[in-house]
PDB file of N, CA and C in Angstrom:
ATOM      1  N   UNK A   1      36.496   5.522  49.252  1.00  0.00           N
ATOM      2  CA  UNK A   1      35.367   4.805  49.792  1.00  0.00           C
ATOM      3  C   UNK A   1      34.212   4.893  48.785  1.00  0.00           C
ATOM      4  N   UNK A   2      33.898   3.711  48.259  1.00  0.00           N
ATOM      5  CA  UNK A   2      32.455   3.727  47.440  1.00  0.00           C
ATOM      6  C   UNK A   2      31.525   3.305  48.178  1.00  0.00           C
ATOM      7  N   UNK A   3      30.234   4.410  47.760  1.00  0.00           N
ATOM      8  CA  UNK A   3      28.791   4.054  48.510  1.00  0.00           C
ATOM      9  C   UNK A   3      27.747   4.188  47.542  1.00  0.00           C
ATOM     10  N   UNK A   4      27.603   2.597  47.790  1.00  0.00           N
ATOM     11  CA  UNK A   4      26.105   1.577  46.643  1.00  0.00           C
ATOM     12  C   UNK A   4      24.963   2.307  47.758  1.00  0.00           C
ATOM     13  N   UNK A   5      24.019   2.372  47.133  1.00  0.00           N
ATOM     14  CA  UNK A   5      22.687   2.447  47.615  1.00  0.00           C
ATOM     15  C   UNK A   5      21.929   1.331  46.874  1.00  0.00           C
ATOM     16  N   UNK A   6      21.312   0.545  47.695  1.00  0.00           N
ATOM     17  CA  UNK A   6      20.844  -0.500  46.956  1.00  0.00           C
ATOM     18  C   UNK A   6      19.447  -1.136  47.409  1.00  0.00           C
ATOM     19  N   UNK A   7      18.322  -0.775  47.175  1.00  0.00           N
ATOM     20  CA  UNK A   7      17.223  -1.729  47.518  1.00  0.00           C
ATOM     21  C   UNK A   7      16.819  -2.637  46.182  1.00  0.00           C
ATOM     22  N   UNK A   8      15.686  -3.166  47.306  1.00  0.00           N
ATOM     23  CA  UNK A   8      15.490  -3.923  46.222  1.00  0.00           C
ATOM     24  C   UNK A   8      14.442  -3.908  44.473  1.00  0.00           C
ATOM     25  N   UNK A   9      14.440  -2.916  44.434  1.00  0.00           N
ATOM     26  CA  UNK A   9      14.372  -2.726  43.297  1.00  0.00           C
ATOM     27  C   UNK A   9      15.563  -2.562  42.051  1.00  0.00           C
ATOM     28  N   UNK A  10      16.159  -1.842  42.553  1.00  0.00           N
ATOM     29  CA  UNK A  10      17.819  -1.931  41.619  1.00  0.00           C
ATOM     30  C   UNK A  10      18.566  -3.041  41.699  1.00  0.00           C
ATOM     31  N   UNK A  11      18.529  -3.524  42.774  1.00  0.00           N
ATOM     32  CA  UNK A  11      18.898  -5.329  42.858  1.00  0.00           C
ATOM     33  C   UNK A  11      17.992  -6.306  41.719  1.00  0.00           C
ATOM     34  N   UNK A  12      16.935  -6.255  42.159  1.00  0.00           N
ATOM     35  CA  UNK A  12      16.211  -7.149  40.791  1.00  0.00           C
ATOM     36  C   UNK A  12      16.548  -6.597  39.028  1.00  0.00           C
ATOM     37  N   UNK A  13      16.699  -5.518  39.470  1.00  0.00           N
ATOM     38  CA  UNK A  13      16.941  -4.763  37.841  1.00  0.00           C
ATOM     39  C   UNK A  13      18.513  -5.277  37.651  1.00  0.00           C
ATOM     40  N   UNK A  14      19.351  -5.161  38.178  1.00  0.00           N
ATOM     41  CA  UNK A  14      20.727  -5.578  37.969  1.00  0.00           C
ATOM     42  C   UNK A  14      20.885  -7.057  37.677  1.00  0.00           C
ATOM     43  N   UNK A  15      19.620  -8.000  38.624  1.00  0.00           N
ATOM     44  CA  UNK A  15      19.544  -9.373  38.397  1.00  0.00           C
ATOM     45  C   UNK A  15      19.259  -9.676  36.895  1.00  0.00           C
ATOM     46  N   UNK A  16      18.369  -8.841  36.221  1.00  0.00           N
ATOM     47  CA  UNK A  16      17.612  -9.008  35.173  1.00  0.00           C
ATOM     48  C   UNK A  16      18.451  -8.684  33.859  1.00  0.00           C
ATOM     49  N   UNK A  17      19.129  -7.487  34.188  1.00  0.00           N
ATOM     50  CA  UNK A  17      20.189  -7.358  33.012  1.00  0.00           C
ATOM     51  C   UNK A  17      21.139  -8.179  33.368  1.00  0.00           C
ATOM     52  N   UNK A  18      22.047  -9.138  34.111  1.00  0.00           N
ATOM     53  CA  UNK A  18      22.787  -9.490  34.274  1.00  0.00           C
ATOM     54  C   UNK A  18      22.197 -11.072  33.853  1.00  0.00           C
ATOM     55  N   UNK A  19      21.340 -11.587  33.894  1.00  0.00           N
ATOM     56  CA  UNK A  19      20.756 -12.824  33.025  1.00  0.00           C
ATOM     57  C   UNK A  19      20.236 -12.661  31.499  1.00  0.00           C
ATOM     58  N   UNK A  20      20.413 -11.314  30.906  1.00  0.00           N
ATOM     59  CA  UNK A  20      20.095 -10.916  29.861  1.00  0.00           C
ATOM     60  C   UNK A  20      21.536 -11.236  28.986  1.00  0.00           C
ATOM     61  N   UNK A  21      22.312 -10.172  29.370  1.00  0.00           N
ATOM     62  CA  UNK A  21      23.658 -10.104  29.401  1.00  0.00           C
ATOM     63  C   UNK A  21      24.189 -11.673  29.262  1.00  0.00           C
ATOM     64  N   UNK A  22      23.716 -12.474  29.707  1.00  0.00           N
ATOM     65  CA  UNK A  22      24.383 -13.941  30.182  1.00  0.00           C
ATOM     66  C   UNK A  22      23.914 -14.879  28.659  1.00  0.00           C
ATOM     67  N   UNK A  23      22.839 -14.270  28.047  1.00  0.00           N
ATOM     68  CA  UNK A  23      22.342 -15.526  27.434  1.00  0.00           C
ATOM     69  C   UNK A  23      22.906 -15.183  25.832  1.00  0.00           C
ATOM     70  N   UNK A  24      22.974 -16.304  25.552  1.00  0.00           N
ATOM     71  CA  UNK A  24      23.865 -16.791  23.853  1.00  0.00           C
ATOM     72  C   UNK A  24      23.331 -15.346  23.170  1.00  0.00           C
ATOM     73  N   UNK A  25      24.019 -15.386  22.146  1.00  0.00           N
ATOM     74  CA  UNK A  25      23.971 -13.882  21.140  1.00  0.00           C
ATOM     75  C   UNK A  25      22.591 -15.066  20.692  1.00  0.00           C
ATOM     76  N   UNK A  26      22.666 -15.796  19.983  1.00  0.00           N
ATOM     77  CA  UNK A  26      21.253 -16.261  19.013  1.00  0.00           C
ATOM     78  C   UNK A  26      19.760 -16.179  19.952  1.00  0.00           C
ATOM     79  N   UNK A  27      19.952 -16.310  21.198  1.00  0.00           N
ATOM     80  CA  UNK A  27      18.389 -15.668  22.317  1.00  0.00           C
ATOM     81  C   UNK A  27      18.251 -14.408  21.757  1.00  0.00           C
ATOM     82  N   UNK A  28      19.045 -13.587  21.760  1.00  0.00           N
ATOM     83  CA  UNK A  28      18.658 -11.872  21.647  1.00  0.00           C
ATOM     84  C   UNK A  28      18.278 -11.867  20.231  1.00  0.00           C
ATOM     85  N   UNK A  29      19.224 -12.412  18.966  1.00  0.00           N
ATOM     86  CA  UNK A  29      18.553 -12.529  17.693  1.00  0.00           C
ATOM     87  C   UNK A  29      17.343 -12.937  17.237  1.00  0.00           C
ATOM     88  N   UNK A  30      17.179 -14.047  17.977  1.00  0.00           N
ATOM     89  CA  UNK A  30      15.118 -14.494  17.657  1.00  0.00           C
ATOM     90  C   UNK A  30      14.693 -13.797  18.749  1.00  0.00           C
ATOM     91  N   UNK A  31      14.820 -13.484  19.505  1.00  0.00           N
ATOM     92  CA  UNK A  31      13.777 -12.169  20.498  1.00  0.00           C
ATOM     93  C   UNK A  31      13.550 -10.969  19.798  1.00  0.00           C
ATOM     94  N   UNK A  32      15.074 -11.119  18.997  1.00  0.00           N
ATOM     95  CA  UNK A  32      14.726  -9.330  17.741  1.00  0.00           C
ATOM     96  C   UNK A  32      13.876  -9.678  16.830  1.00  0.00           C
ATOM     97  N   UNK A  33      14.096 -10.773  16.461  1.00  0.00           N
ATOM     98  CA  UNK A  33      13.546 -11.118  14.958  1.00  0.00           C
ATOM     99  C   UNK A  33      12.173 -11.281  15.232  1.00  0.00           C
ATOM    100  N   UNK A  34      11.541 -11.969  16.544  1.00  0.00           N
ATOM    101  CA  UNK A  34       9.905 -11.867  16.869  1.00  0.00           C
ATOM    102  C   UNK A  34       9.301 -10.597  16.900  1.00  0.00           C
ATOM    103  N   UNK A  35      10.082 -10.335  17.647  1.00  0.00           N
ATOM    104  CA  UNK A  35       9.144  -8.546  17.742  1.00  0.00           C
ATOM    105  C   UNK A  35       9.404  -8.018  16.522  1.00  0.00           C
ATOM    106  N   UNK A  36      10.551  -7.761  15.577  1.00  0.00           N
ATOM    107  CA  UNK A  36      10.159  -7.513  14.239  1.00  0.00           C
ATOM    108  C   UNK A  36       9.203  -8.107  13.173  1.00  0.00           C
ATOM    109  N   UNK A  37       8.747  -9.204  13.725  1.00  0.00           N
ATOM    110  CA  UNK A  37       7.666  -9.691  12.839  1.00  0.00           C
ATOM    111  C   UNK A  37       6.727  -9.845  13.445  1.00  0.00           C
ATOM    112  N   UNK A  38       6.226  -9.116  14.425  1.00  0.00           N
ATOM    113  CA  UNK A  38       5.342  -9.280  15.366  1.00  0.00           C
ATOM    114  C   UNK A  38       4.511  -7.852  14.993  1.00  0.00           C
ATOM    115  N   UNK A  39       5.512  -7.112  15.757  1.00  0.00           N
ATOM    116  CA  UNK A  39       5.424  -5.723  15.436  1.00  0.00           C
ATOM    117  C   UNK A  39       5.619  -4.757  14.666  1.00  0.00           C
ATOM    118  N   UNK A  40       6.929  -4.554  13.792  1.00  0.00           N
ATOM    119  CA  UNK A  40       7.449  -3.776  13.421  1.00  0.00           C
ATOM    120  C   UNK A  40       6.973  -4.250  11.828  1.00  0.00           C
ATOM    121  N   UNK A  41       6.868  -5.209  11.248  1.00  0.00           N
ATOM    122  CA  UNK A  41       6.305  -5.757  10.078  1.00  0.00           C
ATOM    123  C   UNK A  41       4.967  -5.048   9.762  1.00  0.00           C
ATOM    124  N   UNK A  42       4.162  -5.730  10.660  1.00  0.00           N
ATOM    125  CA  UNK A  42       2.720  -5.217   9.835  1.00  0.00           C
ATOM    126  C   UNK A  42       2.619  -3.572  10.767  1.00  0.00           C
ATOM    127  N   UNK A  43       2.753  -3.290  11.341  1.00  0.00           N
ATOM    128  CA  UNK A  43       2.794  -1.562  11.068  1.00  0.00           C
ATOM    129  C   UNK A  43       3.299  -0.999   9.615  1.00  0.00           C
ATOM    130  N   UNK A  44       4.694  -1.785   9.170  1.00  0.00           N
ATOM    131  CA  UNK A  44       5.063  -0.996   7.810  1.00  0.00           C
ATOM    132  C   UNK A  44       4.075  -1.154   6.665  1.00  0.00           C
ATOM    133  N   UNK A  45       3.483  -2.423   6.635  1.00  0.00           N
ATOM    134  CA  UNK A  45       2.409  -2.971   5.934  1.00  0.00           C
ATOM    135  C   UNK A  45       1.836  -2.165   5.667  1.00  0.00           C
ATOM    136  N   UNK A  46       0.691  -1.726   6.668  1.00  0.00           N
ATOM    137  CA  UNK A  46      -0.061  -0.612   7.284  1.00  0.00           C
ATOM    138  C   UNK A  46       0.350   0.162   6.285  1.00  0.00           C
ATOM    139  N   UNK A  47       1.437   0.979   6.572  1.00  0.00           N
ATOM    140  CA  UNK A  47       1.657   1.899   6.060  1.00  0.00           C
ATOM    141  C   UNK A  47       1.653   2.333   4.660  1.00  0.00           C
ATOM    142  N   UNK A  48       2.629   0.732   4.172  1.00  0.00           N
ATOM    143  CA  UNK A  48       2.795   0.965   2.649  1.00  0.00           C
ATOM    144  C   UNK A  48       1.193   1.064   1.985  1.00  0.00           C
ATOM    145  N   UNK A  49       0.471   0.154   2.797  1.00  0.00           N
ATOM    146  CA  UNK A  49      -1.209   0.250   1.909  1.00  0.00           C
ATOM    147  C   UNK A  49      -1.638   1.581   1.999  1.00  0.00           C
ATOM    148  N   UNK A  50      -1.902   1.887   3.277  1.00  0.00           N
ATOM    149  CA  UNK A  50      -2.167   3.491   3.308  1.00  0.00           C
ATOM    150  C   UNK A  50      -2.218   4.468   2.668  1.00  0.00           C
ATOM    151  N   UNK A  51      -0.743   4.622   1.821  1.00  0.00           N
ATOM    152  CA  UNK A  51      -0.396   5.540   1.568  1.00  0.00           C
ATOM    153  C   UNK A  51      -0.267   4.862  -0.187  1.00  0.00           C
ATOM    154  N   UNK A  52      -0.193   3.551  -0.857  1.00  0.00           N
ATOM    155  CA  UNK A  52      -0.817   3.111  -1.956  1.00  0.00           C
ATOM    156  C   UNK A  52      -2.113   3.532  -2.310  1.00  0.00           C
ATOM    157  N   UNK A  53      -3.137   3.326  -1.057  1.00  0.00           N
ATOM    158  CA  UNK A  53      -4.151   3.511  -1.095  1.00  0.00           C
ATOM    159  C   UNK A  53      -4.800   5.075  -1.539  1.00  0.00           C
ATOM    160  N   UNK A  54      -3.763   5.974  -0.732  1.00  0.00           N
ATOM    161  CA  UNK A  54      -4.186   7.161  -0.824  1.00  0.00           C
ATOM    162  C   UNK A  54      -4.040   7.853  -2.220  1.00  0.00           C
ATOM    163  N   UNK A  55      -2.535   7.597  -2.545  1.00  0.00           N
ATOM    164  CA  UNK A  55      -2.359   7.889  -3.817  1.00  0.00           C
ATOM    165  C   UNK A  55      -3.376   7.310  -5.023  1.00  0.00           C
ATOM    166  N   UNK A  56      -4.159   6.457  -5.000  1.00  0.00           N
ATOM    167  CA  UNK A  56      -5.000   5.706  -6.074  1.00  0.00           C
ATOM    168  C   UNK A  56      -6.165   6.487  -6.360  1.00  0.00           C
ATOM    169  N   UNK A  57      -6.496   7.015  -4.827  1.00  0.00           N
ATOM    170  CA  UNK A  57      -7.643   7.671  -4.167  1.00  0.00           C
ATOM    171  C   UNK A  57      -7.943   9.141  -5.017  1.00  0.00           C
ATOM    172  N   UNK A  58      -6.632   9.803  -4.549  1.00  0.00           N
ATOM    173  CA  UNK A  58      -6.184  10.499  -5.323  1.00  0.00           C
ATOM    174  C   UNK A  58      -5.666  11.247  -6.840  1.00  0.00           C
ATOM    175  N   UNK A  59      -5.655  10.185  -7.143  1.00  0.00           N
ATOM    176  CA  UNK A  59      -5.231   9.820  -8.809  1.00  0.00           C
ATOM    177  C   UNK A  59      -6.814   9.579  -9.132  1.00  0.00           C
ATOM    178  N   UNK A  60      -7.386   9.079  -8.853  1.00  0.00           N
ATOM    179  CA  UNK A  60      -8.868   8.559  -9.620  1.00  0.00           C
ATOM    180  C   UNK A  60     -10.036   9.814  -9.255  1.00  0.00           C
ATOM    181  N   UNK A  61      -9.624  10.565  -8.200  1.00  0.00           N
ATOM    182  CA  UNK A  61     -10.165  12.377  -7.889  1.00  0.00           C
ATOM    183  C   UNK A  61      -9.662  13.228  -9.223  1.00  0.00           C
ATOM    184  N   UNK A  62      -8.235  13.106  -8.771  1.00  0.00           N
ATOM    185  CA  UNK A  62      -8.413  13.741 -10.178  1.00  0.00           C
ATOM    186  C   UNK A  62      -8.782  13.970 -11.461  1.00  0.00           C
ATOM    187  N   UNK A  63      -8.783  12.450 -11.965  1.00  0.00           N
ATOM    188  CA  UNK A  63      -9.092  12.762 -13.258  1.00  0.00           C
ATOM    189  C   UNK A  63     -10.589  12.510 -13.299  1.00  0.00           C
ATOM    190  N   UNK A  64     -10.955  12.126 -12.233  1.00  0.00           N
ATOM    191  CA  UNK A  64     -13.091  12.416 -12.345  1.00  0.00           C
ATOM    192  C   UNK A  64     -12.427  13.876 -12.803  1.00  0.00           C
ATOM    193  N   UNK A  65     -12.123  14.588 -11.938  1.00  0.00           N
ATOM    194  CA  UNK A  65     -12.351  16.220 -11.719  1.00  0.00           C
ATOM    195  C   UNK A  65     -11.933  16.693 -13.193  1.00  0.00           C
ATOM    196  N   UNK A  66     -10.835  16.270 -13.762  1.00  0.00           N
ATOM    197  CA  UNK A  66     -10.235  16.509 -15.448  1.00  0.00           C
ATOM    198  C   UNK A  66     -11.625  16.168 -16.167  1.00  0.00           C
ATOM    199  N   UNK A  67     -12.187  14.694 -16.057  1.00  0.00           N
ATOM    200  CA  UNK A  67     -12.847  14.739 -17.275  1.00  0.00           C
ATOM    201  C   UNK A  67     -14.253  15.396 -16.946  1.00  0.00           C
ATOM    202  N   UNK A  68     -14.513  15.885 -15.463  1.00  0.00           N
ATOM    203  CA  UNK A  68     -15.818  16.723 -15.318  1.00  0.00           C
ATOM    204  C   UNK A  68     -15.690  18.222 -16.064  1.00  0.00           C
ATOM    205  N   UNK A  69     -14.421  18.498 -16.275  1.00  0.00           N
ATOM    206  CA  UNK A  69     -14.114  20.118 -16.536  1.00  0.00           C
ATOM    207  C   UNK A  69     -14.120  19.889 -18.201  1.00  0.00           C
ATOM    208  N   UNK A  70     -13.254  19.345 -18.617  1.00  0.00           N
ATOM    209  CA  UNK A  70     -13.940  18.550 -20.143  1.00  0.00           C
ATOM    210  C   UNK A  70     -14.998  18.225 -20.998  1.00  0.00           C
ATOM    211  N   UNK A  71     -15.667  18.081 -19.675  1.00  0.00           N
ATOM    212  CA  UNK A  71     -17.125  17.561 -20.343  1.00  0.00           C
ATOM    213  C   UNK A  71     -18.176  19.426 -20.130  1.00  0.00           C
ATOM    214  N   UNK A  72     -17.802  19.677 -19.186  1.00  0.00           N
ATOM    215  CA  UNK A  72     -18.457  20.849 -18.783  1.00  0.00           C
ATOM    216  C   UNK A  72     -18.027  22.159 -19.623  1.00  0.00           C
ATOM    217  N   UNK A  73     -17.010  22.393 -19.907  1.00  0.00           N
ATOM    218  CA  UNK A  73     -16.113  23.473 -21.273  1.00  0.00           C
ATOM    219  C   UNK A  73     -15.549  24.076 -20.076  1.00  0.00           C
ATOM    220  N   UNK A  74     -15.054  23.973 -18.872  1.00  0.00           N
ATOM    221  CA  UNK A  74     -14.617  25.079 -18.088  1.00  0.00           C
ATOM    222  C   UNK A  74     -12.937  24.921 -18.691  1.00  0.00           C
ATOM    223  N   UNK A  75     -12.306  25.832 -18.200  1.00  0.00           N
ATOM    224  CA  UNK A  75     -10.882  25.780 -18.657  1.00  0.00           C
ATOM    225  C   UNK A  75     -10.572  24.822 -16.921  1.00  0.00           C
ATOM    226  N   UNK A  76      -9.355  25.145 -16.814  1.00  0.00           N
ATOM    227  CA  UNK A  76      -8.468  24.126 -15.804  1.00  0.00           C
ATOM    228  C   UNK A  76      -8.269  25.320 -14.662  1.00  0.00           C
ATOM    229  N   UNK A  77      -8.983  26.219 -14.792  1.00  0.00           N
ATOM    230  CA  UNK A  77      -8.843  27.158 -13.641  1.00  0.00           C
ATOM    231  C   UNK A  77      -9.777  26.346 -12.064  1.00  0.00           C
ATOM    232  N   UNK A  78      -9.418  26.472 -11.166  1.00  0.00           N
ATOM    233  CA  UNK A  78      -9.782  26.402  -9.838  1.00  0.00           C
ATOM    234  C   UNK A  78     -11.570  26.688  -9.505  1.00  0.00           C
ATOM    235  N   UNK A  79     -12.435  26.168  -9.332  1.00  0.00           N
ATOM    236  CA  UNK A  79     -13.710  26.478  -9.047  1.00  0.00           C
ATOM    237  C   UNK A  79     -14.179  27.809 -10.038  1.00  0.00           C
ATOM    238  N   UNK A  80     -13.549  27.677 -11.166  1.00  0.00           N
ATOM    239  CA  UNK A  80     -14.514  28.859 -12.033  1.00  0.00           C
ATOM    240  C   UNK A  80     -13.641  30.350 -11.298  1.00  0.00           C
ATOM    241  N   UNK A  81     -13.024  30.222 -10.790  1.00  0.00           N
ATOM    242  CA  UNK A  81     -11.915  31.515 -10.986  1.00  0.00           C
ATOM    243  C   UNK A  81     -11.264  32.042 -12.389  1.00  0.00           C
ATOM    244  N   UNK A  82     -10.917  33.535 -12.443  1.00  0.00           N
ATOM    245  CA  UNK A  82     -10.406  33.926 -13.508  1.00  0.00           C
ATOM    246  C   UNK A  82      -8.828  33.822 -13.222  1.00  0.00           C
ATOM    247  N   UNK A  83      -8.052  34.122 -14.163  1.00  0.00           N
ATOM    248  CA  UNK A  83      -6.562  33.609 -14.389  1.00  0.00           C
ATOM    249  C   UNK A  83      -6.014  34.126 -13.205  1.00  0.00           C
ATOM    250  N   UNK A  84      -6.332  35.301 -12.285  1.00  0.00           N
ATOM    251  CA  UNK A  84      -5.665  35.789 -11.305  1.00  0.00           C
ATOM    252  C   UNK A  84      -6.185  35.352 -10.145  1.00  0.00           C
ATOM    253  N   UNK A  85      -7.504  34.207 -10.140  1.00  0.00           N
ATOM    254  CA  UNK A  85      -7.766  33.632  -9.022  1.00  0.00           C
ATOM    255  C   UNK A  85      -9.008  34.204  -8.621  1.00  0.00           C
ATOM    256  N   UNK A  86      -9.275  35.583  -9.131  1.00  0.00           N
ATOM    257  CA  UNK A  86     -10.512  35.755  -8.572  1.00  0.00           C
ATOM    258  C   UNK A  86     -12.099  34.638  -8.909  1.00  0.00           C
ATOM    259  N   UNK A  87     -13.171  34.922  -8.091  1.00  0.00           N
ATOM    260  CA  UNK A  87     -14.474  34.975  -8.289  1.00  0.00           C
ATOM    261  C   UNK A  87     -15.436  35.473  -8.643  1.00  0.00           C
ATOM    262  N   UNK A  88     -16.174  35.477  -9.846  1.00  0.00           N
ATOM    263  CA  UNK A  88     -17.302  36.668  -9.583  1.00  0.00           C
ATOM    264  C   UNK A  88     -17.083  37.995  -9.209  1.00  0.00           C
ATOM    265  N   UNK A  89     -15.950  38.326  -9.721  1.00  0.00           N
ATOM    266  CA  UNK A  89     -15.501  39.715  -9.674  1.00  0.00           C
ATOM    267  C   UNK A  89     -15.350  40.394 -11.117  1.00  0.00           C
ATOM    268  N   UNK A  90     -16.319  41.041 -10.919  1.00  0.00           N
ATOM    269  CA  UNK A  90     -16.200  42.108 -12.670  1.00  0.00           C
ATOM    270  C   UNK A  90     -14.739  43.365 -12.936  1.00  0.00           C
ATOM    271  N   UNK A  91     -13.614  43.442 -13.474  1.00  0.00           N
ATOM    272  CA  UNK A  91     -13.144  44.344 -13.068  1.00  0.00           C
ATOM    273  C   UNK A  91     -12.716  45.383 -14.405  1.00  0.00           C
ATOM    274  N   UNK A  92     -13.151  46.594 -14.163  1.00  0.00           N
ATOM    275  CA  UNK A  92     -14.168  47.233 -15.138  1.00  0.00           C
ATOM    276  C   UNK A  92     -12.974  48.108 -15.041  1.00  0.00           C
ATOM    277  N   UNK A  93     -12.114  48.653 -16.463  1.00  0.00           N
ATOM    278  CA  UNK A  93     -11.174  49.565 -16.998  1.00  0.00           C
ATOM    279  C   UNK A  93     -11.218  51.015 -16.396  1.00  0.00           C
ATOM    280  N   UNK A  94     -10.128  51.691 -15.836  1.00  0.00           N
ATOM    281  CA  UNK A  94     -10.016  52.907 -15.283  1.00  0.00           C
ATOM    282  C   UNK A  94     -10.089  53.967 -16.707  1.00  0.00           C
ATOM    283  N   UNK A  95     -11.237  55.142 -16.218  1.00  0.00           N
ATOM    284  CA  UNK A  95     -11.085  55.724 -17.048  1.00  0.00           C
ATOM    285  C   UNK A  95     -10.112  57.025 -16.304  1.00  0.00           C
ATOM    286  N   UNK A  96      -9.342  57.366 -17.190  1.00  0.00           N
ATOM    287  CA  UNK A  96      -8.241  58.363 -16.782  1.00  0.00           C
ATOM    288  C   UNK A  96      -8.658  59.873 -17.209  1.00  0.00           C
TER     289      UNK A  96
END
């Protein structure tokens, strides 16, 4: 014995895939193909600029920052740190 439970909400939903289901393969292909150029297109867009963008952004930081250290005589160390990273730290020979 099988027992459907069925209102009408799962009835309209079954109606809906079952007229989905029904229509030519080329309906579902331009329904894909809209929302991919609807949607899914210029989000990637988006993206690719973004992240073009950032890198340029980036690239043109740096070398301000190269030719400020150049022009200034600092070496390529980090904010005027010494080779081990410190700051403004004097570190004065153990006498033994």
């Amino acid at each position: 014995m099988r027992v459907e439970f069925s209102s009408l909400r799962t009835d309209r939903i079954r109606r809906v895939h079952q007229r989905i289901a029904a229509q030519p393969n080329w309906v579902v292909r331009a329904a894909l193909m809209t929302f991919a150029l609807i949607i899914v297109l210029p989000i990637l867009l988006l993206v690719l600029v973004a992240f073009t963008l950032a890198v340029v952004v980036f690239a043109v930081l740096g070398l301000i920052n190269r030719i400020g250290n150049l022009i200034t005589g600092r070496s390529g160390t980090l904010w005027g740190r010494d080779s081990r990273g410190r700051r403004n730290v004097t570190v004065l020979p153990r006498e033994s």
